[in-house]
PDB file of N, CA and C in Angstrom:
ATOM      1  N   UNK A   1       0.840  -1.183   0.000  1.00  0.00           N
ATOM      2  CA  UNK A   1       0.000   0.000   0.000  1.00  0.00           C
ATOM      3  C   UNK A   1       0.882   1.243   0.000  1.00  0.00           C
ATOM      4  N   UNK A   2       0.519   2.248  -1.098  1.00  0.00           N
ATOM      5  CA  UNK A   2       0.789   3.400  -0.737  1.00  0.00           C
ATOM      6  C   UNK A   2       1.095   4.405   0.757  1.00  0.00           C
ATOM      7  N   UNK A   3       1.882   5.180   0.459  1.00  0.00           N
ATOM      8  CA  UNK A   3       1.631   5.432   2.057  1.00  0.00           C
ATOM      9  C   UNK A   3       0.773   6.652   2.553  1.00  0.00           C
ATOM     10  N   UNK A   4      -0.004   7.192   1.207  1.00  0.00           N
ATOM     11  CA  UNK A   4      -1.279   7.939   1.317  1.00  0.00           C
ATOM     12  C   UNK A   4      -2.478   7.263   2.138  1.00  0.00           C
ATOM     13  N   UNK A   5      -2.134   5.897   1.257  1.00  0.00           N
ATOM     14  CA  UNK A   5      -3.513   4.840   2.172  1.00  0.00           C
ATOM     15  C   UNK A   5      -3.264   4.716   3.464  1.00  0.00           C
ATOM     16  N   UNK A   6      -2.031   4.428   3.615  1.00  0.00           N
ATOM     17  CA  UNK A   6      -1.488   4.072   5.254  1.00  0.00           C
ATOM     18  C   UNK A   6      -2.184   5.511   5.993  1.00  0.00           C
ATOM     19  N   UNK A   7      -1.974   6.512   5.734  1.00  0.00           N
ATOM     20  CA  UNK A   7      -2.037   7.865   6.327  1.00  0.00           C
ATOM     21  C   UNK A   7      -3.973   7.660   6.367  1.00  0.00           C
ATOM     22  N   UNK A   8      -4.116   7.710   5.581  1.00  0.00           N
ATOM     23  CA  UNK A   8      -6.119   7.678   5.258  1.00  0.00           C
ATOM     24  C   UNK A   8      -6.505   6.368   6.375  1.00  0.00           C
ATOM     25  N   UNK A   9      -5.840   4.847   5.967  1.00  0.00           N
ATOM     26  CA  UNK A   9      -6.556   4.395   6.885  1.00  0.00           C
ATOM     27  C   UNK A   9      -6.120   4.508   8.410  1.00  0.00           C
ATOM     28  N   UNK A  10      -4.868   5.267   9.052  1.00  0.00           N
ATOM     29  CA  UNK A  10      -4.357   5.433  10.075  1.00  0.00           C
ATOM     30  C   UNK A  10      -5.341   6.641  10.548  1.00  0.00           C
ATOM     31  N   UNK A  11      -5.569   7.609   9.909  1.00  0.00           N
ATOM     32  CA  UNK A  11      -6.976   8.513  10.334  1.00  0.00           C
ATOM     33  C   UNK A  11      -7.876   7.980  10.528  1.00  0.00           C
ATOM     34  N   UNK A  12      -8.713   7.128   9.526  1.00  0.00           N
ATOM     35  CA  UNK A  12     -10.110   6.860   9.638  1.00  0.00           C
ATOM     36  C   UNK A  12      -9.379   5.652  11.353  1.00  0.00           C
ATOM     37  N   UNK A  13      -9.017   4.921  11.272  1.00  0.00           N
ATOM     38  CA  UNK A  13      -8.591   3.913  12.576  1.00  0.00           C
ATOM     39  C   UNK A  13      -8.481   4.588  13.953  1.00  0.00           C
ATOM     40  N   UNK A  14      -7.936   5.669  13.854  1.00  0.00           N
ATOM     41  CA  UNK A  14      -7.427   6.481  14.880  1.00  0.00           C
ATOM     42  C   UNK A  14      -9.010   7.500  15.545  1.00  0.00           C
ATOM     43  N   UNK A  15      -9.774   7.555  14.893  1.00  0.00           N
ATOM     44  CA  UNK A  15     -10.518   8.779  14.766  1.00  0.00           C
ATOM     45  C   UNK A  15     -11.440   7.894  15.696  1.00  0.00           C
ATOM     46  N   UNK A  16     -11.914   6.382  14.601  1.00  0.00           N
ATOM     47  CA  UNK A  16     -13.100   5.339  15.021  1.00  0.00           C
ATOM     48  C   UNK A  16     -12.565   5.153  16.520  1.00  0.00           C
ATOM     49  N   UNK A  17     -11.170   4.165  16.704  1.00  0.00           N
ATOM     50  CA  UNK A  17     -10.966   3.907  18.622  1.00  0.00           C
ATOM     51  C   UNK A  17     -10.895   5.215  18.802  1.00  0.00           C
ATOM     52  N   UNK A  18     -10.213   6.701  19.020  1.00  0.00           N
ATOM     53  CA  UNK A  18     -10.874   7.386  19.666  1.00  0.00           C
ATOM     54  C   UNK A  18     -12.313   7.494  20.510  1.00  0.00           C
ATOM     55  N   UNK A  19     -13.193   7.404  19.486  1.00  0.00           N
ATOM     56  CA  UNK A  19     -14.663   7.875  19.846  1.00  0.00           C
ATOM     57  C   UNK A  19     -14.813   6.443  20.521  1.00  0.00           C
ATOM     58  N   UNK A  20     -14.706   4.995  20.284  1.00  0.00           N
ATOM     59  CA  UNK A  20     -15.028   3.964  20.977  1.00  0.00           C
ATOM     60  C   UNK A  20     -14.154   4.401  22.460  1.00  0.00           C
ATOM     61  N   UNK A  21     -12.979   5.004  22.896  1.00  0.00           N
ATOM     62  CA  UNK A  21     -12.789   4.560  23.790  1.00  0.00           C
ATOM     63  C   UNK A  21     -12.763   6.127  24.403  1.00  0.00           C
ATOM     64  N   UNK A  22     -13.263   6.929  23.750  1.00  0.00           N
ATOM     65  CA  UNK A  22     -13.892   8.173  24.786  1.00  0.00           C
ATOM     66  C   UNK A  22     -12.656   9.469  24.527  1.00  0.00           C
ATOM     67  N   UNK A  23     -11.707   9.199  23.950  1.00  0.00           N
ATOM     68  CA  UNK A  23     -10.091  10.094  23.828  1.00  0.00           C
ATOM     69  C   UNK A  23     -10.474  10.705  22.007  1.00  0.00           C
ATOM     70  N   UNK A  24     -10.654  12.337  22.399  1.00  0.00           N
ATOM     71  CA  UNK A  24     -11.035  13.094  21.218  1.00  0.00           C
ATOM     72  C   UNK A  24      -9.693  14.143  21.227  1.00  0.00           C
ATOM     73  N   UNK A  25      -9.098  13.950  19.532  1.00  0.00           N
ATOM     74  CA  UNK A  25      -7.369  14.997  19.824  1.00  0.00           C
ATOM     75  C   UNK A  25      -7.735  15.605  18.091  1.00  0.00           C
ATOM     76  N   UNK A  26      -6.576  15.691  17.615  1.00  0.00           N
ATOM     77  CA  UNK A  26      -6.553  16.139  16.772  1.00  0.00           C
ATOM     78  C   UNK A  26      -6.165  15.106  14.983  1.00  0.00           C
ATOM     79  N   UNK A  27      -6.671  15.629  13.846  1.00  0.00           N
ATOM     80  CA  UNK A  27      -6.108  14.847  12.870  1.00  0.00           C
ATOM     81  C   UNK A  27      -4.772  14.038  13.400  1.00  0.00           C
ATOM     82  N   UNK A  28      -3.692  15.043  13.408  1.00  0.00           N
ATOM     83  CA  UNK A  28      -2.443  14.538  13.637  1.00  0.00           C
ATOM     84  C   UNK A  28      -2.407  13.079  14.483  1.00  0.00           C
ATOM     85  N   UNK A  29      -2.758  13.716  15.499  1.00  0.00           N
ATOM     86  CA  UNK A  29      -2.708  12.743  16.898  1.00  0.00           C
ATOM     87  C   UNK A  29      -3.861  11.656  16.376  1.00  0.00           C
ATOM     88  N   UNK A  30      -5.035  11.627  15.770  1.00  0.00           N
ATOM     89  CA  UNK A  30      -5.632  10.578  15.272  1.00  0.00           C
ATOM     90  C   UNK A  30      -5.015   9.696  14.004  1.00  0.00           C
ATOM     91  N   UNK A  31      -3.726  10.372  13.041  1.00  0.00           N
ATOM     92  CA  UNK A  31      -2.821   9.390  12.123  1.00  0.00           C
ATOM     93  C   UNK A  31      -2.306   8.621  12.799  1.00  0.00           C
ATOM     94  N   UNK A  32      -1.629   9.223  13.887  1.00  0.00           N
ATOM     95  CA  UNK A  32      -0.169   8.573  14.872  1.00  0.00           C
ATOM     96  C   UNK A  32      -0.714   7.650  15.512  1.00  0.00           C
ATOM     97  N   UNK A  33      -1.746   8.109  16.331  1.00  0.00           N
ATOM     98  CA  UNK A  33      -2.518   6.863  16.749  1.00  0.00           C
ATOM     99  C   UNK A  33      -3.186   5.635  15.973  1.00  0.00           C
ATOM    100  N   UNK A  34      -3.482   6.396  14.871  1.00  0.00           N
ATOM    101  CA  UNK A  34      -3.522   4.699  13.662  1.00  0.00           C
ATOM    102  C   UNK A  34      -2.625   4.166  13.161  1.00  0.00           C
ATOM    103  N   UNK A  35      -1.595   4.737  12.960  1.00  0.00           N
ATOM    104  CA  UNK A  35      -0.585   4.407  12.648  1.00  0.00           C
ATOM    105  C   UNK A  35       0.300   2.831  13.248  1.00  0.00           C
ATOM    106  N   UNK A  36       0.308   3.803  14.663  1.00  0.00           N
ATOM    107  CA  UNK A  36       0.791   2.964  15.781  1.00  0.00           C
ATOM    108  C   UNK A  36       0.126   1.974  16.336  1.00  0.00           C
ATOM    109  N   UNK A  37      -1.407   2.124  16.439  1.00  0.00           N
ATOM    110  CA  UNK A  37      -2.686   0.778  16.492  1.00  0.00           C
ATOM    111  C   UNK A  37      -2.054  -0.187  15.391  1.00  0.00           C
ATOM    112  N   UNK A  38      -1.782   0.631  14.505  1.00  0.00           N
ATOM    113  CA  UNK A  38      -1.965  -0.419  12.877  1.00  0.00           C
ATOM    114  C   UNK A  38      -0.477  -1.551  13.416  1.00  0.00           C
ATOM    115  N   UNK A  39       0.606  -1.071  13.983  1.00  0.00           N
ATOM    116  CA  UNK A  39       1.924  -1.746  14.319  1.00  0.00           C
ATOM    117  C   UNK A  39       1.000  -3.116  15.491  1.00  0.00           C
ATOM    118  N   UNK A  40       0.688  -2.678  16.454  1.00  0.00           N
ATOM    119  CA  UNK A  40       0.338  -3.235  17.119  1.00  0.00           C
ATOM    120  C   UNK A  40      -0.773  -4.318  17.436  1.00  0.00           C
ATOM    121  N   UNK A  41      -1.937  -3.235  16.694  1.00  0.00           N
ATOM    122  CA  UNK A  41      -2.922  -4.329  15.917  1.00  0.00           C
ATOM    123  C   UNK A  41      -2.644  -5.648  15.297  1.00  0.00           C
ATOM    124  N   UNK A  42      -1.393  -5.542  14.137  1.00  0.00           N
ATOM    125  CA  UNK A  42      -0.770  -6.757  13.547  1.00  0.00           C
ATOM    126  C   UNK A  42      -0.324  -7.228  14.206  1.00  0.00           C
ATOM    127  N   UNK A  43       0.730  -6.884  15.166  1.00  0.00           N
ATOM    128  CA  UNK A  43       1.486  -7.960  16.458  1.00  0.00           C
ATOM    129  C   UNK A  43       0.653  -9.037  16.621  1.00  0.00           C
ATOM    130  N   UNK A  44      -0.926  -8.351  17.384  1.00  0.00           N
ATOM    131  CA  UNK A  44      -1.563  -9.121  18.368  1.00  0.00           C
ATOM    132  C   UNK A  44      -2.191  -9.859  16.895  1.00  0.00           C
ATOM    133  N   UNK A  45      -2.819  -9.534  16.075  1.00  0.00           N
ATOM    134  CA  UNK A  45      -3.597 -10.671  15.043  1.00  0.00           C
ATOM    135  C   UNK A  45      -2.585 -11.515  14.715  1.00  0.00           C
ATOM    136  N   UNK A  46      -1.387 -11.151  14.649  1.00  0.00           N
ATOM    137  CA  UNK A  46      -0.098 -12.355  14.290  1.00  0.00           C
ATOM    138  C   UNK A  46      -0.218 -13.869  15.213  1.00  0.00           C
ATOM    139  N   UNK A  47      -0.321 -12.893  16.171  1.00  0.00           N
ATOM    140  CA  UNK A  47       0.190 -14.167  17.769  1.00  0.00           C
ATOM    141  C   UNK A  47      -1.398 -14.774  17.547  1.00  0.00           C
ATOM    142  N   UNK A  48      -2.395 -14.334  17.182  1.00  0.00           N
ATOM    143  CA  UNK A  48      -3.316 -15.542  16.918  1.00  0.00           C
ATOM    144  C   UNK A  48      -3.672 -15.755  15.812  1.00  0.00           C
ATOM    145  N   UNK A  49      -2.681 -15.727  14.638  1.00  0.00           N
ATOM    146  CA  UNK A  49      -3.142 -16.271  13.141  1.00  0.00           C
ATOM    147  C   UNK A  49      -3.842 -16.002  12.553  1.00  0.00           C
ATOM    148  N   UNK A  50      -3.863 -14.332  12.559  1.00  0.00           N
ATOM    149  CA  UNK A  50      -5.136 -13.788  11.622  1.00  0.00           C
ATOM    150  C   UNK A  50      -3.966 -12.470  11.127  1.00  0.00           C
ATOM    151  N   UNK A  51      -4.393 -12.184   9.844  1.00  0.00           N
ATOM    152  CA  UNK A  51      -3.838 -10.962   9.103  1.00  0.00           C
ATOM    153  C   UNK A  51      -4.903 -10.471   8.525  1.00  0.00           C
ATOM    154  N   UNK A  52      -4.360  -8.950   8.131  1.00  0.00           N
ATOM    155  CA  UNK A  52      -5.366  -8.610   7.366  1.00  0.00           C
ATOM    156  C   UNK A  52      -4.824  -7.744   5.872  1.00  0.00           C
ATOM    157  N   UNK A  53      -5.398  -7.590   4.788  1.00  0.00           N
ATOM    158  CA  UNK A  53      -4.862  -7.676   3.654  1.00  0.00           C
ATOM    159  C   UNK A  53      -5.441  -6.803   2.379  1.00  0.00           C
ATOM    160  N   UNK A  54      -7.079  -6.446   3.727  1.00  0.00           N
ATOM    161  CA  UNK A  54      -7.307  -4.727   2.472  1.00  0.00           C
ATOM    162  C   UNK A  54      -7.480  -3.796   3.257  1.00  0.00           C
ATOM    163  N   UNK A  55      -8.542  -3.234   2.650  1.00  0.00           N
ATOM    164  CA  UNK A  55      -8.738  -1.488   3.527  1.00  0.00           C
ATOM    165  C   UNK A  55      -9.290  -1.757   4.514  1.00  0.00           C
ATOM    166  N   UNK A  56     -10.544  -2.110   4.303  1.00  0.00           N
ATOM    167  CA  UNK A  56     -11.559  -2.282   5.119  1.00  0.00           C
ATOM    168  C   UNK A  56     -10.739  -3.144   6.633  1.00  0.00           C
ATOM    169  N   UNK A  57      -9.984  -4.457   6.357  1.00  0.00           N
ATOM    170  CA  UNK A  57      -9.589  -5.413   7.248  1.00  0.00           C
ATOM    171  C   UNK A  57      -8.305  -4.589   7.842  1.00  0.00           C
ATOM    172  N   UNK A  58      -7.790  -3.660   6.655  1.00  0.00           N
ATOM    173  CA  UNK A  58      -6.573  -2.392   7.738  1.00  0.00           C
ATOM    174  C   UNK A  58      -6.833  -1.567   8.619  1.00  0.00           C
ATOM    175  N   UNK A  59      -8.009  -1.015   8.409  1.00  0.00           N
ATOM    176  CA  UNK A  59      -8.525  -0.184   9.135  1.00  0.00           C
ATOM    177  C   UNK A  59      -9.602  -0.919  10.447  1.00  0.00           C
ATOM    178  N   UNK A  60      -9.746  -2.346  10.498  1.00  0.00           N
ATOM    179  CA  UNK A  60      -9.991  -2.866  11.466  1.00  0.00           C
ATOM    180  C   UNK A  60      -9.032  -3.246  12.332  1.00  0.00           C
ATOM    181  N   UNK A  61      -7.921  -4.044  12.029  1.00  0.00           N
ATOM    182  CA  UNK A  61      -7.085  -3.931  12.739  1.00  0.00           C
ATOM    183  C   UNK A  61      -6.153  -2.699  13.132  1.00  0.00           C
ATOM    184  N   UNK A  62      -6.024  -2.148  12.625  1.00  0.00           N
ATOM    185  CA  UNK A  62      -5.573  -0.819  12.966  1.00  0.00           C
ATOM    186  C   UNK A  62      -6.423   0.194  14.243  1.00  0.00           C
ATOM    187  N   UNK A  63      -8.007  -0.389  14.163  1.00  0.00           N
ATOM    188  CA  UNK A  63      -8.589   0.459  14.880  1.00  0.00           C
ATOM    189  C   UNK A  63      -8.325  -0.470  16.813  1.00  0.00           C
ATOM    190  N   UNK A  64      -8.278  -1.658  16.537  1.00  0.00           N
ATOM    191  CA  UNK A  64      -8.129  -2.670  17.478  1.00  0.00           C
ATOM    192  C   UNK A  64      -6.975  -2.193  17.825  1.00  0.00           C
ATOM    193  N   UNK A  65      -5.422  -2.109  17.379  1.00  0.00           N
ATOM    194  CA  UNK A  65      -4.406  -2.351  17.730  1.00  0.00           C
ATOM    195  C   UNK A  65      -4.958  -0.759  18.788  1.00  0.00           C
ATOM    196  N   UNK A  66      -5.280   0.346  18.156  1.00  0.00           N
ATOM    197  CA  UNK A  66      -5.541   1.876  18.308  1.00  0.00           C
ATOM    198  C   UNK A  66      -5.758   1.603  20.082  1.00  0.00           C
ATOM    199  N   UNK A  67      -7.009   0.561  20.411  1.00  0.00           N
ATOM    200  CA  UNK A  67      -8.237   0.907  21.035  1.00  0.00           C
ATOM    201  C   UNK A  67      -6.841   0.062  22.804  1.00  0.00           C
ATOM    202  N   UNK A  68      -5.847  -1.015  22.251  1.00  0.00           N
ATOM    203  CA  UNK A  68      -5.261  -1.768  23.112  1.00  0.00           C
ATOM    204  C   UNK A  68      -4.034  -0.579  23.337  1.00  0.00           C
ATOM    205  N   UNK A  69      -3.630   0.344  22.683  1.00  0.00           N
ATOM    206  CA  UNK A  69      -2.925   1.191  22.920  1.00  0.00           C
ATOM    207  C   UNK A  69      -3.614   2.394  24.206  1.00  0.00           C
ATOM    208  N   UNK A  70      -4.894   2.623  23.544  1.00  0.00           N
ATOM    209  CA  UNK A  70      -5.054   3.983  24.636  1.00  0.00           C
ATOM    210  C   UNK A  70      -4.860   3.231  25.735  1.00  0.00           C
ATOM    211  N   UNK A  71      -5.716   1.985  25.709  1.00  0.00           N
ATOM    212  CA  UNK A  71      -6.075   1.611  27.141  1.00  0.00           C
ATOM    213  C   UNK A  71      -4.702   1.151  28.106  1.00  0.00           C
ATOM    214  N   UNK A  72      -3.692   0.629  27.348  1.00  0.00           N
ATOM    215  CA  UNK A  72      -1.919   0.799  28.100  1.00  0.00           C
ATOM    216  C   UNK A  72      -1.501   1.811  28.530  1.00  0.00           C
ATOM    217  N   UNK A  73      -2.277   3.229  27.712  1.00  0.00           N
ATOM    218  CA  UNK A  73      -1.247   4.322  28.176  1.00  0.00           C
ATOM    219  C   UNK A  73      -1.952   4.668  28.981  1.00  0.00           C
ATOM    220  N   UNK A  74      -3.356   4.620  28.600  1.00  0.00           N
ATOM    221  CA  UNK A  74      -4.148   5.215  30.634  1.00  0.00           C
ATOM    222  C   UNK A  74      -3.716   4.161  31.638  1.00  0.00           C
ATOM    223  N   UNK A  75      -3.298   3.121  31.507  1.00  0.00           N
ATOM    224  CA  UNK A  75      -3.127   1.573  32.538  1.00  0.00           C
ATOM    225  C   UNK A  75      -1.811   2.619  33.065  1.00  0.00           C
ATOM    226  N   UNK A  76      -0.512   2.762  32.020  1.00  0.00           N
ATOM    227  CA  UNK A  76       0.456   3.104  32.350  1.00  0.00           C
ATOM    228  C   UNK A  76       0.624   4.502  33.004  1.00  0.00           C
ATOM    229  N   UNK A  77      -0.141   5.530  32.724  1.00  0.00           N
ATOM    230  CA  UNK A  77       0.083   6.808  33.312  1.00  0.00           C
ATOM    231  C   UNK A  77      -0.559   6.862  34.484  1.00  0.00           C
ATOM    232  N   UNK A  78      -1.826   6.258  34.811  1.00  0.00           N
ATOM    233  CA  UNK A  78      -2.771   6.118  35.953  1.00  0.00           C
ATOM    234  C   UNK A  78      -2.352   5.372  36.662  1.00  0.00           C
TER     235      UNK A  78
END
């Protein structure tokens, strides 16, 4: 994938766990956060044998990896 798509589905990912897990920021901070869901997201679908391989399935895992991130960094700062 392009890395326009990466950027588009790291927004749309970032934006969706936002609003699921209550944390509203900015574009920026909603890429980075998909971005970084999207790293992590794959980790965890790896360790149980699932990938994903279009938009739709990037931007799901991406929104998952998103949603296991906030909830570490509130675990970790709180």
């Amino acid at each position: 994938m392009s890395i326009i798509i990466n950027l588009i589905i790291g927004a749309i990912a970032g934006h969706i766990a936002g609003n699921i897990m209550g944390v509203h920021g900015s574009l920026f901070k909603n890429i980075i956060l998909g971005l970084v869901g999207g790293i992590v997201g794959s980790a965890v679908m790896g360790l149980i044998g699932m990938s994903s391989t279009g938009f739709i399935s990037g931007i799901f895992v991406s929104c998952i990896g998103a949603c296991i991130l906030i909830w570490l960094v509130r675990h970790i700062v709180n």
